[in-house]
Protein backbone atom coordinates (compact mmCIF):
# COMPACT_ATOMS: atom_id res chain seq x y z
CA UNK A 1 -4.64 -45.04 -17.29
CA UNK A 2 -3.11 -46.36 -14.48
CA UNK A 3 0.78 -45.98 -13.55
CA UNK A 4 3.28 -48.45 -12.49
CA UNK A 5 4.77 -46.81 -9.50
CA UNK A 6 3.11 -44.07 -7.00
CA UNK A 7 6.31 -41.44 -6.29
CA UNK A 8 6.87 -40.14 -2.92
CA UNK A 9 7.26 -36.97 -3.94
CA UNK A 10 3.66 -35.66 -5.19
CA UNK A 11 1.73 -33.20 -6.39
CA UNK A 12 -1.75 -32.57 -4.48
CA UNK A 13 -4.22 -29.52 -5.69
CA UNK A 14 -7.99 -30.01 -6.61
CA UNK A 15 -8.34 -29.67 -9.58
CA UNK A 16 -12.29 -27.97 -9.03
CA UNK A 17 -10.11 -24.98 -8.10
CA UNK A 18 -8.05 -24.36 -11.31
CA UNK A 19 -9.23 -21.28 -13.11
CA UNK A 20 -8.17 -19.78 -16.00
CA UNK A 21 -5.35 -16.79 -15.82
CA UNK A 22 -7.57 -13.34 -16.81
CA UNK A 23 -4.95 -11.72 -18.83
CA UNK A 24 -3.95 -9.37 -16.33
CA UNK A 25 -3.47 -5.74 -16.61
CA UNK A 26 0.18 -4.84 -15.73
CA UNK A 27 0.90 -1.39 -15.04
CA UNK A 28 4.62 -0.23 -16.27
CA UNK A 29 6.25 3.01 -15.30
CA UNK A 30 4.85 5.89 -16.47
CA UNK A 31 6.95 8.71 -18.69
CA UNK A 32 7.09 10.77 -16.04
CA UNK A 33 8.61 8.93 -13.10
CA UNK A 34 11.46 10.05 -11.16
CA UNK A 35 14.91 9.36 -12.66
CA UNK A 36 16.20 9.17 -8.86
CA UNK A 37 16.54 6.16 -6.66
CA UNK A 38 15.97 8.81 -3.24
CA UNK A 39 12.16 9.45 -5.04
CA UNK A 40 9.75 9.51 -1.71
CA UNK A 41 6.51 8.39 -4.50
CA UNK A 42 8.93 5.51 -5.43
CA UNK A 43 9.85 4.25 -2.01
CA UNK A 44 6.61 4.05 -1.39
CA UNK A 45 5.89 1.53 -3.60
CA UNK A 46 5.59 -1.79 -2.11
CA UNK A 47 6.23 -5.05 -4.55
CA UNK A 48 3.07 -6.62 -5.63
CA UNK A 49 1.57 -9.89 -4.46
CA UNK A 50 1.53 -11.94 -7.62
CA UNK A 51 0.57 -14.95 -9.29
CA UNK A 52 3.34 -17.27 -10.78
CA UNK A 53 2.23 -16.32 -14.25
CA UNK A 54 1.68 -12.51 -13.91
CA UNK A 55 5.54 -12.33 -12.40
CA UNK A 56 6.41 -13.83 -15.65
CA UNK A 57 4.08 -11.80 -17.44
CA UNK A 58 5.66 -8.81 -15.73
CA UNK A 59 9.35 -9.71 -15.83
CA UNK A 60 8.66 -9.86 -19.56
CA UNK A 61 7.84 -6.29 -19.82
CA UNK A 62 10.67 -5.59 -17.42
CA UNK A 63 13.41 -7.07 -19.34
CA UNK A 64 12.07 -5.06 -22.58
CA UNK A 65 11.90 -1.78 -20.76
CA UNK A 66 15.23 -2.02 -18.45
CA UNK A 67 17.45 -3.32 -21.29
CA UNK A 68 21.41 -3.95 -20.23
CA UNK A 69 20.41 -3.65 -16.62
CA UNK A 70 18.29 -6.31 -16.49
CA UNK A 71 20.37 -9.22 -14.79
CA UNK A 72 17.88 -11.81 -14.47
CA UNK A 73 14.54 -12.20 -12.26
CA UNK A 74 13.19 -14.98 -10.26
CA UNK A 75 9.48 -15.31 -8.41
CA UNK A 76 9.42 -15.57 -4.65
CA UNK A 77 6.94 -17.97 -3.72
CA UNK A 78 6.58 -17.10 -0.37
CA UNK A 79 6.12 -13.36 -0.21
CA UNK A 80 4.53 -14.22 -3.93
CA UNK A 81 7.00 -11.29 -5.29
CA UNK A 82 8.84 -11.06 -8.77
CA UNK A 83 12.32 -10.09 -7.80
CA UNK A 84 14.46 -8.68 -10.06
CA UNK A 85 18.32 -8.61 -10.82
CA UNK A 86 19.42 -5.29 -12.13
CA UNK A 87 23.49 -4.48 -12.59
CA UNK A 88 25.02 -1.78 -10.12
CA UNK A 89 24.79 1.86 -11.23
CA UNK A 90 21.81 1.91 -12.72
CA UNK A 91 19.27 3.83 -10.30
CA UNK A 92 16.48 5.00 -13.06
CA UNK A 93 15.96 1.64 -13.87
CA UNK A 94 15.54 0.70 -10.05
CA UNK A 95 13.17 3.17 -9.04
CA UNK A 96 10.77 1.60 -12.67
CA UNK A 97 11.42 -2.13 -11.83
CA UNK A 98 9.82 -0.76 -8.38
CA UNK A 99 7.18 0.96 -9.63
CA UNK A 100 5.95 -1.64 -11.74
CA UNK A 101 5.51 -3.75 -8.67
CA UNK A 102 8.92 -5.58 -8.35
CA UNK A 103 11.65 -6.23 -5.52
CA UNK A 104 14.73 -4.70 -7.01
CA UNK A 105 18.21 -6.71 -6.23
CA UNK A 106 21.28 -4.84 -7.13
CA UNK A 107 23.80 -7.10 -9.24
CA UNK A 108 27.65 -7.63 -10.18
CA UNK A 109 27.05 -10.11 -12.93
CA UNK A 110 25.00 -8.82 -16.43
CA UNK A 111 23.54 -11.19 -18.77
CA UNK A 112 25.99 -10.65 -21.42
CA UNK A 113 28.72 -11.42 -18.65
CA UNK A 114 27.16 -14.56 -17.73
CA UNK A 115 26.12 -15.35 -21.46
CA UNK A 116 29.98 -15.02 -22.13
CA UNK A 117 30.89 -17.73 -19.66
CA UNK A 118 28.11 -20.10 -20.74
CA UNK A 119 29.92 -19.76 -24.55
CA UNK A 120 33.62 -20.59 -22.69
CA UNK A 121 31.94 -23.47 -21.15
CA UNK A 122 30.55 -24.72 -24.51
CA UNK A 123 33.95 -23.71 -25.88
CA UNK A 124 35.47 -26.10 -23.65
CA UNK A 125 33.57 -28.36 -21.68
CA UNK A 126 30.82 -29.59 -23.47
CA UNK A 127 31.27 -32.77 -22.14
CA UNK A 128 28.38 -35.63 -22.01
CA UNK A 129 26.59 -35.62 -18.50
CA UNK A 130 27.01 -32.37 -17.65
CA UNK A 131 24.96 -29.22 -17.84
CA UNK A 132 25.05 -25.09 -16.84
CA UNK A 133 22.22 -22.74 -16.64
CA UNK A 134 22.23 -19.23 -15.00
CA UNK A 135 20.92 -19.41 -11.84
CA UNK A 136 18.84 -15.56 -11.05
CA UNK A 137 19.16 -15.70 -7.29
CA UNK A 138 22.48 -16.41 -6.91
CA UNK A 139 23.13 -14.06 -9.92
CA UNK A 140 25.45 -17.29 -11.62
CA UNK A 141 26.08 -19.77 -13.56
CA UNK A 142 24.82 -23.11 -12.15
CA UNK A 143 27.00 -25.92 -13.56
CA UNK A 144 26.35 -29.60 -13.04
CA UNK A 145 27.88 -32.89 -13.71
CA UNK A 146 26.27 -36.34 -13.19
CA UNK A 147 28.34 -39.48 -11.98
CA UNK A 148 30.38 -40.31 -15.09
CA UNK A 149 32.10 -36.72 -14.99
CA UNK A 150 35.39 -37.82 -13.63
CA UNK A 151 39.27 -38.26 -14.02
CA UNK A 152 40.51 -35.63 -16.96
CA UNK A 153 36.93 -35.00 -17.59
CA UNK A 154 36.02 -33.67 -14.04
CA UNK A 155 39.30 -31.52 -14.10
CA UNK A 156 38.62 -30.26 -17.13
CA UNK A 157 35.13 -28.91 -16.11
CA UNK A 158 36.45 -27.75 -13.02
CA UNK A 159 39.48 -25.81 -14.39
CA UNK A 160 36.88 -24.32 -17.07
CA UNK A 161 34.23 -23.35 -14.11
CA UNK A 162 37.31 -21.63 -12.20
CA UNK A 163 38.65 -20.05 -14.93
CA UNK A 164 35.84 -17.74 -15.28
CA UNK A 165 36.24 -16.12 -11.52
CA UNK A 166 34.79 -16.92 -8.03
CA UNK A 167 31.81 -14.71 -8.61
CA UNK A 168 30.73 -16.60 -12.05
CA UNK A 169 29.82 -19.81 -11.78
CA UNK A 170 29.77 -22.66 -9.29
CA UNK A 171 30.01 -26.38 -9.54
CA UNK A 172 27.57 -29.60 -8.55
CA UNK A 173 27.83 -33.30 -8.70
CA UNK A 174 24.29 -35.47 -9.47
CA UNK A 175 24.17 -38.41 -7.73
CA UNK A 176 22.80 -39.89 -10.98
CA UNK A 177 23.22 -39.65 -14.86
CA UNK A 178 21.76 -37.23 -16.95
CA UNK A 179 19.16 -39.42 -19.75
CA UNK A 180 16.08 -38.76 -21.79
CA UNK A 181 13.12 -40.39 -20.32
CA UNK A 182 12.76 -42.82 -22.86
CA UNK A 183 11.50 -46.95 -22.11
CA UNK A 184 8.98 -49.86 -22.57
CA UNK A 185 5.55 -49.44 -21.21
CA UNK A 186 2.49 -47.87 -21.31
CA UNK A 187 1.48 -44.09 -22.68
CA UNK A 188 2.58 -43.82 -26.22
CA UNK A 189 4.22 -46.33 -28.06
CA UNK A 190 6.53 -46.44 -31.00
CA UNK A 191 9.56 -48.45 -32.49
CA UNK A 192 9.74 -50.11 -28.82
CA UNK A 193 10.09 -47.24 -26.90
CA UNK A 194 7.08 -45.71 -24.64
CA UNK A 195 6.83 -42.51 -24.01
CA UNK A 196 4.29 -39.59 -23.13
CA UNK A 197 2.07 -37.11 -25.16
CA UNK A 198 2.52 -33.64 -24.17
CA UNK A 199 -0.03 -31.35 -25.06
CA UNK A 200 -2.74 -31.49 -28.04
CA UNK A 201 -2.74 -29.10 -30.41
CA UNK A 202 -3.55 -27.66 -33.69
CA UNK A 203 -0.63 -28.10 -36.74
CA UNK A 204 -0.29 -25.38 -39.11
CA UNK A 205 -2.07 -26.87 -41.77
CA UNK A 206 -5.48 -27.58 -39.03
CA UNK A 207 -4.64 -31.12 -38.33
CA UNK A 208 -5.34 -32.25 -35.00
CA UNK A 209 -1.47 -33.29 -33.21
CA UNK A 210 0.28 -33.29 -29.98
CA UNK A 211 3.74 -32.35 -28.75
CA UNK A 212 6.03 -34.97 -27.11
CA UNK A 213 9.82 -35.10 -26.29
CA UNK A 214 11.67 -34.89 -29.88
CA UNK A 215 14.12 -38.13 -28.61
CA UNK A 216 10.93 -39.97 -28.91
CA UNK A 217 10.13 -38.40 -32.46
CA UNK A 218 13.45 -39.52 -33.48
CA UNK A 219 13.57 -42.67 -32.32
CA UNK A 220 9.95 -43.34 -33.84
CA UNK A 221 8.09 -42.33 -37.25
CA UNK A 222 4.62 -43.87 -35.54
CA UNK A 223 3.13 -44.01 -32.42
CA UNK A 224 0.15 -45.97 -30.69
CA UNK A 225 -1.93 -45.47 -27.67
CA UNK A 226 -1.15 -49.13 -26.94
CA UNK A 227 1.83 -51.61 -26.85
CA UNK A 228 -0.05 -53.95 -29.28
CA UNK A 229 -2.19 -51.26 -31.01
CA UNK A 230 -2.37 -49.71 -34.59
CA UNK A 231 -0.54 -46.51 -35.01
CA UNK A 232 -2.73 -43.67 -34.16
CA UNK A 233 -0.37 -40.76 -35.14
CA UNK A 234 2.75 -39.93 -37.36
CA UNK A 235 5.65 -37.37 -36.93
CA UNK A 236 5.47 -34.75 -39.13
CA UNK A 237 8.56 -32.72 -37.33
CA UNK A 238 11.07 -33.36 -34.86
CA UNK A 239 14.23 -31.88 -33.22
CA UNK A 240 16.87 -33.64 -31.21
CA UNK A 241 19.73 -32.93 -30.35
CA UNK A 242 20.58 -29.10 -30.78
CA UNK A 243 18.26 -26.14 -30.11
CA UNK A 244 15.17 -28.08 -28.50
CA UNK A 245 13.69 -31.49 -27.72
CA UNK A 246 10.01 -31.76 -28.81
CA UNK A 247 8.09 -33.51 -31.92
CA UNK A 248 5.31 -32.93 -33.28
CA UNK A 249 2.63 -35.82 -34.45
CA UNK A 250 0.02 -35.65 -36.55
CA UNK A 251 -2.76 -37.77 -35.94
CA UNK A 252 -3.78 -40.34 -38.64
CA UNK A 253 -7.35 -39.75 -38.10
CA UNK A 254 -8.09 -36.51 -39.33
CA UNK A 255 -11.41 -36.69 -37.61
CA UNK A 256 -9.74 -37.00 -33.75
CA UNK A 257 -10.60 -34.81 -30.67
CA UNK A 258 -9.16 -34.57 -27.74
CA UNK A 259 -9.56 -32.13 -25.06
CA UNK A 260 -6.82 -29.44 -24.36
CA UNK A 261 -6.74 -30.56 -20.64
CA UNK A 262 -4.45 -32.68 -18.17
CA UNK A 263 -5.26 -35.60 -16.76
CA UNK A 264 -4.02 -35.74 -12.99
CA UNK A 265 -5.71 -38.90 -12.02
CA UNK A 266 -8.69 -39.81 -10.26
CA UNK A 267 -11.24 -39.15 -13.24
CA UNK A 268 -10.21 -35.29 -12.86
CA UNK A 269 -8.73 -32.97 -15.37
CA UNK A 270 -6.62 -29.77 -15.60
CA UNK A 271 -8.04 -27.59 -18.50
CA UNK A 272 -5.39 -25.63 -20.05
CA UNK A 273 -5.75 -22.36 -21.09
CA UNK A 274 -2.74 -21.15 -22.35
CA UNK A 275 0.76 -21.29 -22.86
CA UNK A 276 3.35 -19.19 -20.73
CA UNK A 277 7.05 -18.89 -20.33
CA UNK A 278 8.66 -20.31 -16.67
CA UNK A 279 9.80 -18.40 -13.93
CA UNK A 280 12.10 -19.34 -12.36
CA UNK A 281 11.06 -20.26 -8.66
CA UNK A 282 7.46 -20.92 -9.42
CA UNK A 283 5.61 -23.84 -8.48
CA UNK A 284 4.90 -26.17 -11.29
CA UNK A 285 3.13 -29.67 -12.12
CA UNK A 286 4.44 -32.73 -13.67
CA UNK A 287 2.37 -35.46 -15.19
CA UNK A 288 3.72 -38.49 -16.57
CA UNK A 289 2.55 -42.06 -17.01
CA UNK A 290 5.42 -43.71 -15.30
CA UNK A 291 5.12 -42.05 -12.05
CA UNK A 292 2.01 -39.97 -12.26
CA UNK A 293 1.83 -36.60 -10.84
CA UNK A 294 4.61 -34.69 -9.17
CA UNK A 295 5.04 -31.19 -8.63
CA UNK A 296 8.50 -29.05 -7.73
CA UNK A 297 10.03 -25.68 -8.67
CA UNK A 298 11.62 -23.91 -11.71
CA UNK A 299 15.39 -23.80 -11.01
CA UNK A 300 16.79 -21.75 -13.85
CA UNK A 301 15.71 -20.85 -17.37
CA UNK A 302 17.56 -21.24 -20.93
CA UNK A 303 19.83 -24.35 -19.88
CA UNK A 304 22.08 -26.25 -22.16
CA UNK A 305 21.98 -30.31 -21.19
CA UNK A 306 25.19 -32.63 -22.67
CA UNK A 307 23.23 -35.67 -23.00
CA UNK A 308 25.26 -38.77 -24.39
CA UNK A 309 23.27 -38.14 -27.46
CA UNK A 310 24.25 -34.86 -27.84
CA UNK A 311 23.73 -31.29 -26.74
CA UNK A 312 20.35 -29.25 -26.49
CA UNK A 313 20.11 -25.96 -25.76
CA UNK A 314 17.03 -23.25 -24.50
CA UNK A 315 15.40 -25.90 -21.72
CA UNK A 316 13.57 -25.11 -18.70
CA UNK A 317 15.59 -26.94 -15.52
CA UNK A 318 13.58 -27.82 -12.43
CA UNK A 319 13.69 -30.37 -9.16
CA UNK A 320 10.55 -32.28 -10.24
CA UNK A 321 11.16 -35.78 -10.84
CA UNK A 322 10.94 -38.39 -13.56
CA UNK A 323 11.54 -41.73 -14.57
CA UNK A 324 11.79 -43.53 -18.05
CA UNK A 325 8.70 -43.41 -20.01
CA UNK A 326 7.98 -40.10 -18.83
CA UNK A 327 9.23 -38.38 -21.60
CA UNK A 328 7.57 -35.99 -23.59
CA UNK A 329 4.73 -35.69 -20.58
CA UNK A 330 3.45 -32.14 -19.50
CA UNK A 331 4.59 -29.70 -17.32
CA UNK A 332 2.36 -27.09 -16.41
CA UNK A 333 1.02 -24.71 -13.71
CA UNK A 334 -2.01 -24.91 -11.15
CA UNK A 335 -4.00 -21.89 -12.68
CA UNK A 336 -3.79 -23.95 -16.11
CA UNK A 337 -0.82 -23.00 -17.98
CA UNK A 338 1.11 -25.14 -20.47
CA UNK A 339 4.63 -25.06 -19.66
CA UNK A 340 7.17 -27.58 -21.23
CA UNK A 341 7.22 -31.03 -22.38
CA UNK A 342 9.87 -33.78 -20.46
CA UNK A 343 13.46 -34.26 -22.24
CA UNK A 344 15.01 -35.66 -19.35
CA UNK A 345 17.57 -35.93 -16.77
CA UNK A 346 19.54 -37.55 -13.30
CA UNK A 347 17.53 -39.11 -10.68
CA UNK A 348 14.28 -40.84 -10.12
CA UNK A 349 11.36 -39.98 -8.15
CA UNK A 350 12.57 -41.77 -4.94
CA UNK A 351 15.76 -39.92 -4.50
CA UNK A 352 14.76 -37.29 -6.71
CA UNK A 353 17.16 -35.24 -9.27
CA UNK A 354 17.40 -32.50 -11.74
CA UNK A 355 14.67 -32.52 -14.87
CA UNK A 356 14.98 -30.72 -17.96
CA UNK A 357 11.64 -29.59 -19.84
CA UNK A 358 11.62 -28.31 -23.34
CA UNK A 359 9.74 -24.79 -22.90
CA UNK A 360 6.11 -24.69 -24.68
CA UNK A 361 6.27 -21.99 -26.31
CA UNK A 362 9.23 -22.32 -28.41
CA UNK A 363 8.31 -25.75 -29.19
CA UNK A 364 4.99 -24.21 -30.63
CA UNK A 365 6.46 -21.42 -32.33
CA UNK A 366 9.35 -23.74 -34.15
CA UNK A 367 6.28 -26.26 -35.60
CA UNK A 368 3.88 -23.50 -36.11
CA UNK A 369 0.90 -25.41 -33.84
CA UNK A 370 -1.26 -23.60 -31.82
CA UNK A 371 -2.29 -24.99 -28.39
CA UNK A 372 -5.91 -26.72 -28.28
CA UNK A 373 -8.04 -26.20 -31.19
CA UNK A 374 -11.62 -25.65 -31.17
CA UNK A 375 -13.21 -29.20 -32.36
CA UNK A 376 -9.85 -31.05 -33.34
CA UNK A 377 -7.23 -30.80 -31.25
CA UNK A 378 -6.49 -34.06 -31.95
CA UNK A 379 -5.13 -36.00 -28.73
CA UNK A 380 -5.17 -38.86 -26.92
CA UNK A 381 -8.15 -38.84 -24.26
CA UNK A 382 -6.85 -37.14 -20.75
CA UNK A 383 -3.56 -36.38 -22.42
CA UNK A 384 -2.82 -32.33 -22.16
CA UNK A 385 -3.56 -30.10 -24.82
CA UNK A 386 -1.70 -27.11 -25.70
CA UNK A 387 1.44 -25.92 -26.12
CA UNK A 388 4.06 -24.36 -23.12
CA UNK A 389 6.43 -22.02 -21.78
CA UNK A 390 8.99 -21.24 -23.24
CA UNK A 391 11.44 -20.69 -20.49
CA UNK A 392 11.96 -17.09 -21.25
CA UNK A 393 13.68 -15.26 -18.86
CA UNK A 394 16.98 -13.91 -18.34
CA UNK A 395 19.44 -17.04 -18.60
CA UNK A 396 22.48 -16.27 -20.20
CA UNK A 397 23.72 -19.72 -19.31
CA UNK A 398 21.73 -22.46 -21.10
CA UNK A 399 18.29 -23.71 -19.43
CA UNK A 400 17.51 -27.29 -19.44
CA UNK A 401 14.16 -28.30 -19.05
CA UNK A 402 12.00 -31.33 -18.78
CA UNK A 403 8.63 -31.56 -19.60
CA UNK A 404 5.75 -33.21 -18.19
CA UNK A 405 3.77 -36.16 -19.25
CA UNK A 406 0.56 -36.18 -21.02
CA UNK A 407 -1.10 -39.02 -21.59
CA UNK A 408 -1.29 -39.87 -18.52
CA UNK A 409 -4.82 -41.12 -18.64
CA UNK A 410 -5.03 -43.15 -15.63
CA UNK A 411 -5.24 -42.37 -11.70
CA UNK A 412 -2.04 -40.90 -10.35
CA UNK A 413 -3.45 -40.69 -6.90
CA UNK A 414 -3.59 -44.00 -4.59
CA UNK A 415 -6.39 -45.97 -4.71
CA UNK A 416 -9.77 -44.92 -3.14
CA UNK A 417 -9.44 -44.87 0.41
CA UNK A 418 -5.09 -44.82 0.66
CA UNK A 419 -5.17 -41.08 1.34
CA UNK A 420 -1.74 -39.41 0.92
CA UNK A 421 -1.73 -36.42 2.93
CA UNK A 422 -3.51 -33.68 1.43
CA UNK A 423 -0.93 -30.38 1.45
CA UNK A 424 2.44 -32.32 1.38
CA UNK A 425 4.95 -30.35 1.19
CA UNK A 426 7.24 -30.98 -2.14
CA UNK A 427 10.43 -29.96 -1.97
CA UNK A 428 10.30 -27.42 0.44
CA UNK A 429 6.88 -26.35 -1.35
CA UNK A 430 3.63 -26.87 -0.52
CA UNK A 431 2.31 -28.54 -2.98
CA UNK A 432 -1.50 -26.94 -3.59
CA UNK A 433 -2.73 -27.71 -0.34
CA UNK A 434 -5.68 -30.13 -1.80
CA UNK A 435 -6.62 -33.41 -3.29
CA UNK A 436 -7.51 -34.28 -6.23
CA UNK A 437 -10.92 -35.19 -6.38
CA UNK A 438 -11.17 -35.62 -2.41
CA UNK A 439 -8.07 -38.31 -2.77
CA UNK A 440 -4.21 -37.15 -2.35
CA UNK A 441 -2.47 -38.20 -4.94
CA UNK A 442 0.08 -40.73 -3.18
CA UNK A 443 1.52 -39.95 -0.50
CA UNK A 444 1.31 -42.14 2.43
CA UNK A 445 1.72 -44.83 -0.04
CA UNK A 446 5.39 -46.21 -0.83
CA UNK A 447 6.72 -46.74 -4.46
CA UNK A 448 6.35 -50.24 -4.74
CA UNK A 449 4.73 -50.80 -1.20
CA UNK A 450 1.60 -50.94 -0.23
CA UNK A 451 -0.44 -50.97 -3.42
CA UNK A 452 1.37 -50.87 -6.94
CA UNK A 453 -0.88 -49.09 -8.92
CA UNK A 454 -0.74 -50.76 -12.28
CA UNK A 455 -0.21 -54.18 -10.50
CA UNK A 456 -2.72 -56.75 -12.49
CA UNK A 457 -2.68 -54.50 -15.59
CA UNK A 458 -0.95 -55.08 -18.36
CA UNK A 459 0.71 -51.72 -20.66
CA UNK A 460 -2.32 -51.90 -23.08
CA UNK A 461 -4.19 -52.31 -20.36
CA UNK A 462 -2.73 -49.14 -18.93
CA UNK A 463 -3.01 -46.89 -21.91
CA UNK A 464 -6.76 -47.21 -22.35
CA UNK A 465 -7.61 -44.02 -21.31
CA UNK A 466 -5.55 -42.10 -23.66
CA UNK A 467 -6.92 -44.38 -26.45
CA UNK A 468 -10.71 -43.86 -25.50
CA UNK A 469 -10.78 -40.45 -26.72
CA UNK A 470 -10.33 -41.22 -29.99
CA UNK A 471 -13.06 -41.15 -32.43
């Protein structure tokens, strides 16, 4: 399928190198550790080196075993270290977080302090365009408002934010205004909207589906790979607004396959293995069928978005961009990890923005699907299969997240021979280092200069990958 606009900001990794995450053996404290911080076996152990996945893996465990003292955690993508946030006066818990391989930072703010002041803000500022998440390396309450939070309503969210104490919380303004993704064009259609499948999976019941954005399940009962096509796929559940943003849809044909892969473009494919929660500070991929590939970082965890349509709560918030029609799409990591699926957001993917992604796993959990499924996994060719994270984590304060487009059948890269800069750095990140298939995946090409990929094709025309797939 091929995509209307080429973003500047893109994602670049070869997808020949994505393996599949071993399930890692993590090694907690043992019964007998020291109960002292001044323990000389203790000091001696140096954080691990970790994968994106394992420090979530890991922070898991840690927030089980430490309890109240566990304030939070974040992954360093640098030094490749979990690090995490315990509350002062806690020293036994410091010296396990450390032996289990983590950077200990001491804390003022607890979870249930910061979980307080996300409820006063709900109390009495849930006001459309705005959103709050906590924010693990500052060790607060990130609150944001887009550009139609003004007058009474801007000094009513920024009495509210001050109210709660210097150290709690502190205050942003979006240049743009916080949307779903939804609009006409290619990827999935349904009702008049276009938007993207997220991940194929199994239903309860061992019907081949896939997971999209539930503002497109609402707005839509049926759904085809094609603006003039037959519907391919009904909703069977879907939740918007309130606690989530994801659908799931049944395909019609009971008889449909579909791999439980990403496609990133380029005739290559990101197999997905699993589903995992977000971290935040980990690298992760977007892929969407408005603007193609785009990678960025995990921001904060367990946000709470005031769209105009309502609240949703529990989403994964991130500095990837997206554009209408990429709702719904797939977010996911470079080892092969399902993520979250796109709600939505401020910005586009020129300026950039927040995105919100609703987190895999809970999305899976709530429609009782499994991620992939042996021979019908139903899904539309080169659209993603499986389910997500669920941004678990330690937000108090409500996580936002947008998920990534799948569906996404057609090149995201530039054209053969437009090479984009293999290793661009995204956001401060580098973004894999590689192409995809031997081609970046834009840059070096302008959105809307040079080439338009999608120029000459029409939105059917566009979708055909997803639809060929189907049996």
């Amino acid at each position: 399928m091929s995509h209307k606009r080429i973003p500047k900001r893109k994602a670049a990794f070869a997808a020949g190198t994505v393996v599949a995450l071993g399930a890692a053996a993590i090694l907690l404290p043992n019964a007998n550790a020291s109960q002292d911080g001044s323990s000389n076996d203790a000091a001696a152990v140096a954080p691990k080196p970790l994968k994106a996945t394992d420090a979530s893996d890991l922070a898991s465990q840690l927030q089980k075993l430490l309890g109240d003292a566990f304030a939070g955690s974040y992954y360093d993508a640098d030094s490749r270290q979990l690090v995490v946030n315990v509350t002062a006066g806690n020293t036994s818990v410091v010296v396990q977080a450390k032996q289990a391989g983590a950077k200990v930072r001491v804390v003022d703010n607890s979870l249930t302090e910061l979980a307080a002041g996300a409820k006063t803000l709900k109390d009495r500022a849930t006001i459309p365009g705005t959103s709050w998440a906590v924010d693990p390396r500052t060790n607060k309450i990130l609150v944001t408002a887009d550009s139609t939070v003004t007058g009474a309503k801007w000094n009513t969210l920024e009495s509210t934010v001050k109210s709660l104490g210097p150290d709690m919380a502190t205050i942003k303004k979006s240049a743009g205004t916080f949307k779903t993704f939804v609009s006409g064009g290619d990827a999935i259609f349904g009702g008049g909207a276009r938007c993207s499948l997220g991940f194929n999976v199994t239903a309860g019941d061992g019907s081949p589906a896939f997971l999209t954005a539930g503002h497109c399940g609402v707005a839509a009962e049926q759904w085809s790979d094609s603006e003039t096509g037959q519907p391919i796929a009904t909703v069977d559940q879907a939740t918007f607004p309130g606690n989530g943003d994801f659908a799931l849809v049944k395909y019609d044909d009971p008889a449909t396959q579909a791999p439980s892969e990403v496609n990133v473009g380029g005739g290559q494919t990101v197999a997905i293995q699993q589903a995992a929660d977000a971290e935040v500070g980990s690298q992760v991929f977007r892929m969407g069928s408005t603007t193609g590939l785009a990678d960025g970082q995990v921001l904060a965890l367990d946000a709470t978005v005031n769209y105009p349509e309502g609240t949703v709560t529990g989403l994964i918030q991130t500095n990837v961009c997206a554009e209408p029609g990429d709702s719904g799409g797939s977010l996911f990591t470079q080892d092969g990890s399902a993520i979250g699926l796109t709600s939505g957001g401020s910005g586009d993917c020129t300026v950039g923005g927040e995105t919100f992604f609703q987190p895999v796993t809970t999305a899976l959990q709530a429609v009782g699907a499994t991620l992939g499924a042996g021979d019908a996994a139903g899904g539309a060719g080169g659209d993603q299969a499986g389910g997500g994270e669920a941004g678990a984590g330690a937000g108090a304060g409500d996580e936002a997240g947008a998920g990534q487009e799948a569906g996404a059948g057609g090149d995201a890269s530039a054209s053969p021979g437009d090479e984009a800069g293999a290793g661009q750095d995204v956001g401060g990140e580098q973004a894999g280092g590689d192409v995809i298939g031997g081609q970046d995946t834009g840059n070096g090409q302008d959105a809307g200069n040079g080439q338009d990929v999608g120029n000459g094709q029409d939105a059917g025309n566009g979708t055909g990958d997803a639809g060929q797939s189907h049996n």
